[in-house]
Protein backbone atom coordinates (compact mmCIF):
# COMPACT_ATOMS: atom_id res chain seq x y z
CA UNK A 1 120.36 118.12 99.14
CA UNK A 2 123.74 118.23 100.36
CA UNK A 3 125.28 114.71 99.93
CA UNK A 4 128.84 114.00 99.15
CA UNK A 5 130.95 110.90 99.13
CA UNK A 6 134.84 111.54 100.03
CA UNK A 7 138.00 109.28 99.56
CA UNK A 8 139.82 109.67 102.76
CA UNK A 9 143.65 108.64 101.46
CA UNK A 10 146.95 109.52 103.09
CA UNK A 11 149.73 111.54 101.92
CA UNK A 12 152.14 109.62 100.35
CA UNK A 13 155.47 108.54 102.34
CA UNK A 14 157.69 111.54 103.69
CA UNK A 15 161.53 110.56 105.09
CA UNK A 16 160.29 111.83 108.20
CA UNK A 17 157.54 108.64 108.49
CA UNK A 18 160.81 106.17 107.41
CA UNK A 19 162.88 107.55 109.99
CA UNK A 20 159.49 107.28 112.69
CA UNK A 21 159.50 111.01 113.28
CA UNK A 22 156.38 112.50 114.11
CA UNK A 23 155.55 115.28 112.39
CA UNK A 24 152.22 116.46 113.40
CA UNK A 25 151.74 120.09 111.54
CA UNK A 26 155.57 120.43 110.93
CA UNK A 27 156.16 118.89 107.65
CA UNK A 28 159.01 116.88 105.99
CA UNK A 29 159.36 116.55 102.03
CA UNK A 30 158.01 113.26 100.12
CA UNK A 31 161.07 110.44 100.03
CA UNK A 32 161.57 109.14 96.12
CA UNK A 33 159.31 106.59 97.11
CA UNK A 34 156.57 108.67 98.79
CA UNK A 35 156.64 110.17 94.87
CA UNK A 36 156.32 107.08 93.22
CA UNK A 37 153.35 106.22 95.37
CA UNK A 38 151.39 108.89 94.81
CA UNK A 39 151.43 109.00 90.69
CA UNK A 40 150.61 105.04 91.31
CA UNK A 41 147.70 106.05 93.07
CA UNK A 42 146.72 108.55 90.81
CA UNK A 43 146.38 105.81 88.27
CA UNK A 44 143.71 103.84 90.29
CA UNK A 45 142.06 107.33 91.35
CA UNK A 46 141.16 108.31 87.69
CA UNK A 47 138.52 105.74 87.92
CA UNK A 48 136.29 106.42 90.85
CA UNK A 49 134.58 109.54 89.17
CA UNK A 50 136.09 112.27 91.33
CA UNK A 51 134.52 115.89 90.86
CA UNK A 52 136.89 117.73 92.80
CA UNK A 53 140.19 117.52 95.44
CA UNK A 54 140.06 118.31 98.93
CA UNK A 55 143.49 118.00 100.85
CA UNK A 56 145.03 119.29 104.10
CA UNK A 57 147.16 122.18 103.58
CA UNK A 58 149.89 120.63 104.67
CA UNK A 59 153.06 120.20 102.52
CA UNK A 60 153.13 116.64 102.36
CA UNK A 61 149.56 116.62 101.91
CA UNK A 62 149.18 119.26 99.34
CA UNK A 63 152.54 117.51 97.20
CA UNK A 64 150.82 114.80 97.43
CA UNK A 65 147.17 115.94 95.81
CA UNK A 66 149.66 117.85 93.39
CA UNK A 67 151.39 114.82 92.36
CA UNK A 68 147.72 113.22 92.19
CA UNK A 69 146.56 115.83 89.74
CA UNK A 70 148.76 115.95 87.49
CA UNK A 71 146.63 112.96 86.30
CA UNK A 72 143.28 113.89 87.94
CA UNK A 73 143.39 117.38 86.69
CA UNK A 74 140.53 118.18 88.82
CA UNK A 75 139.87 121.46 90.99
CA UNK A 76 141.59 121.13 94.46
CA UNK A 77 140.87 123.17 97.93
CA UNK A 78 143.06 123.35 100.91
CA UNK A 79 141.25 122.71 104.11
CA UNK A 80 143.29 123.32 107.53
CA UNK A 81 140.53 121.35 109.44
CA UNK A 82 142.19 118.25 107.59
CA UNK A 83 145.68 118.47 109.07
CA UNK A 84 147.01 116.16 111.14
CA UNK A 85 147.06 116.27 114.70
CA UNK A 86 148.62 118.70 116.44
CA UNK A 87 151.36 117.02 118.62
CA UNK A 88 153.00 120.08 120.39
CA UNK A 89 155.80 119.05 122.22
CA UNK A 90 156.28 115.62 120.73
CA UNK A 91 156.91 117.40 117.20
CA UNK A 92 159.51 115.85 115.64
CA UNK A 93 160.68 113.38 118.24
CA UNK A 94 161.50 109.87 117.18
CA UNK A 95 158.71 107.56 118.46
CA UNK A 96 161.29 105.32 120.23
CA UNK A 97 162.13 108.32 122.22
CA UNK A 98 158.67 108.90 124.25
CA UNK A 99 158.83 105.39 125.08
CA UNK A 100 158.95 105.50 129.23
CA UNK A 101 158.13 109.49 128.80
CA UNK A 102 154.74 109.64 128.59
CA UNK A 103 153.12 108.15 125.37
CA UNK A 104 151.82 104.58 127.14
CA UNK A 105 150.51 106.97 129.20
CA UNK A 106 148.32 108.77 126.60
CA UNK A 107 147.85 106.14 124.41
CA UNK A 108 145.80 104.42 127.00
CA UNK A 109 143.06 107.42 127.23
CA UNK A 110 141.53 106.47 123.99
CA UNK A 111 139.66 109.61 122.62
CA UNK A 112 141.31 111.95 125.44
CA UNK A 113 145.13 110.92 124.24
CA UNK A 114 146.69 114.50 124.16
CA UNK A 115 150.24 115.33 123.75
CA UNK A 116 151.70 118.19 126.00
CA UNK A 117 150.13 121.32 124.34
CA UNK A 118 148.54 119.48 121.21
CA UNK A 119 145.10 118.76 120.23
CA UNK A 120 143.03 115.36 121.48
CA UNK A 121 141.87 112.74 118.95
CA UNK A 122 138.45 113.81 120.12
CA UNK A 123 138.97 117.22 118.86
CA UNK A 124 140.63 116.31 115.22
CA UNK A 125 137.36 114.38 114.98
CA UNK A 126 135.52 117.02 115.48
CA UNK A 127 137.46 119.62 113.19
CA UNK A 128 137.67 116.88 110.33
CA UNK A 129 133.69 115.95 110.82
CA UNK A 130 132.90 119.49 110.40
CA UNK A 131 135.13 120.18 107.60
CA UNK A 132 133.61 117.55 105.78
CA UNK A 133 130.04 118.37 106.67
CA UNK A 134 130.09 122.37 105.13
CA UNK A 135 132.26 120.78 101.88
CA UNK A 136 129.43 118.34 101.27
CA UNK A 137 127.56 121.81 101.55
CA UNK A 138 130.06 123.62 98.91
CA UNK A 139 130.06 120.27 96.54
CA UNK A 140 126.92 118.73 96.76
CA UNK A 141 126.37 115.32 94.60
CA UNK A 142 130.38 114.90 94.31
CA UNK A 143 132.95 112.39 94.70
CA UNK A 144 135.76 114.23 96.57
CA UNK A 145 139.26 112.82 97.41
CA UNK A 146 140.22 114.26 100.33
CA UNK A 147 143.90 113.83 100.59
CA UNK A 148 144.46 113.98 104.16
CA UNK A 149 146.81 112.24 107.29
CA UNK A 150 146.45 109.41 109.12
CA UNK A 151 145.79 110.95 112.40
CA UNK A 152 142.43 111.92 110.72
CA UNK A 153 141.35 108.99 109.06
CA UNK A 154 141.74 106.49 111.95
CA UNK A 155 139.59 109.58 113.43
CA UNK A 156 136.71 109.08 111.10
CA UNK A 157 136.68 105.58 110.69
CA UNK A 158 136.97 105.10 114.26
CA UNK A 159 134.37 106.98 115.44
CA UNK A 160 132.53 106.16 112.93
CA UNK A 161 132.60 102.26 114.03
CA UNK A 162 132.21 103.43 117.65
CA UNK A 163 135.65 102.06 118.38
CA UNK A 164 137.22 103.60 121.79
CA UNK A 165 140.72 103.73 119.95
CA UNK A 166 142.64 101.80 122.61
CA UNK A 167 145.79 99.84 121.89
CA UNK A 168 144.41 96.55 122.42
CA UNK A 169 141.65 97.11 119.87
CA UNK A 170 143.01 95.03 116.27
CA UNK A 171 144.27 97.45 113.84
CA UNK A 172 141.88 97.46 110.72
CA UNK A 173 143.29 100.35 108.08
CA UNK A 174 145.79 98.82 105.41
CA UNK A 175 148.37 101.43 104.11
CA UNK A 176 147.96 102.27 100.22
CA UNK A 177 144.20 102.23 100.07
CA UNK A 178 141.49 105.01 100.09
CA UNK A 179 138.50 104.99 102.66
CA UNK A 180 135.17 106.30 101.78
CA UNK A 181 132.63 108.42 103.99
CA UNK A 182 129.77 109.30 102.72
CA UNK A 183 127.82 113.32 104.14
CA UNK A 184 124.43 113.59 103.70
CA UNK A 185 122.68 116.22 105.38
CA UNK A 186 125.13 117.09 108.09
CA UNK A 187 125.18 113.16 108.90
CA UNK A 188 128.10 110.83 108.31
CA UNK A 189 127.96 107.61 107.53
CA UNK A 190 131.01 104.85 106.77
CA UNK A 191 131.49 103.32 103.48
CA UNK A 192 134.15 101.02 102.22
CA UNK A 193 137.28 100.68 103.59
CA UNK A 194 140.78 99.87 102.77
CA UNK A 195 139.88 99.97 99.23
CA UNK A 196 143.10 99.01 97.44
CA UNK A 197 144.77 102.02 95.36
């Protein structure tokens, strides 16, 4: 039976997210902080029984789940299908910038929000569900931590709660904390979130 439980977190803090650059599948380094975080949350991690890491193989991502393992020492997979959105054009523009240019614009299509030549949050659902799916396949009866992006999470969970992921909606997903979906037999299902790491 393939069943799986995964530990969506995010990578830990990159200078690019302090300066409110969006990076999308460019990638800036972890800031001394975004460093510190992620051996804190290694710490918590230890304790939730993980079998194996699954993270994005994106830099800040995969430094991250490095980082992480150092104390996990667990075996760890790179998935693409766990990247962050793809933002095309927007890549590395300050948010403050596409104020006026566009982004109120997108932000108010929900699902269908799509940058100029990136990817919808429809479709990183899609990619991320999938990805999931065929590793609950690979790993069947695990505890994974899949080290991911935020883009992707808020994906999950979202759909997940049937939210239409407009603006007005209340924001629910505290920073620092892992959020748990559970695969079994090709069907998702939402498990505790904003579990404090």
């Amino acid at each position: 039976m393939s069943t799986a439980a995964f530990a969506l977190v995010r990578h830990a803090t990159t200078y690019w997210n302090q300066e409110k650059r969006i990076q999308g599948h460019w990638d800036s380094e972890l800031s001394p902080e975004g460093i510190a975080e992620a051996s804190r949350y290694a710490e918590t991690l230890a304790g939730m029984g993980f079998g194996r890491i699954l993270a994005s193989d994106l830099t800040r991502a995969k430094t991250t789940a490095g980082i992480m393992n150092v104390r996990l020492k667990l075996p760890m997979t790179l998935e693409r299908g766990l990247r962050e959105q793809k933002f095309g054009d927007w890549t590395g523009k300050l948010v403050a910038d596409l104020r006026g240019h566009g982004l109120e614009e997108q932000v108010a299509l929900g699902w269908d929000f799509r940058p100029p030549n990136g990817e919808s949050r429809d479709e990183v659902f899609g990619r991320a569900e999938r990805t999931l799916i065929e590793a609950a396949r690979h790993w069947p009866g695990k505890n994974i931590l899949a080290v991911t992006h935020e883009g992707v999470i808020k994906a999950l969970v979202y759909r997940l709660l049937g939210r239409s992921y407009l603006p007005h909606e209340p924001k629910i997903l505290k920073p620092g904390c892992a959020h748990w979906v559970q695969v079994r037999e090709g069907a998702m299902t939402l498990g505790d979130i904003n579990v404090a790491l």
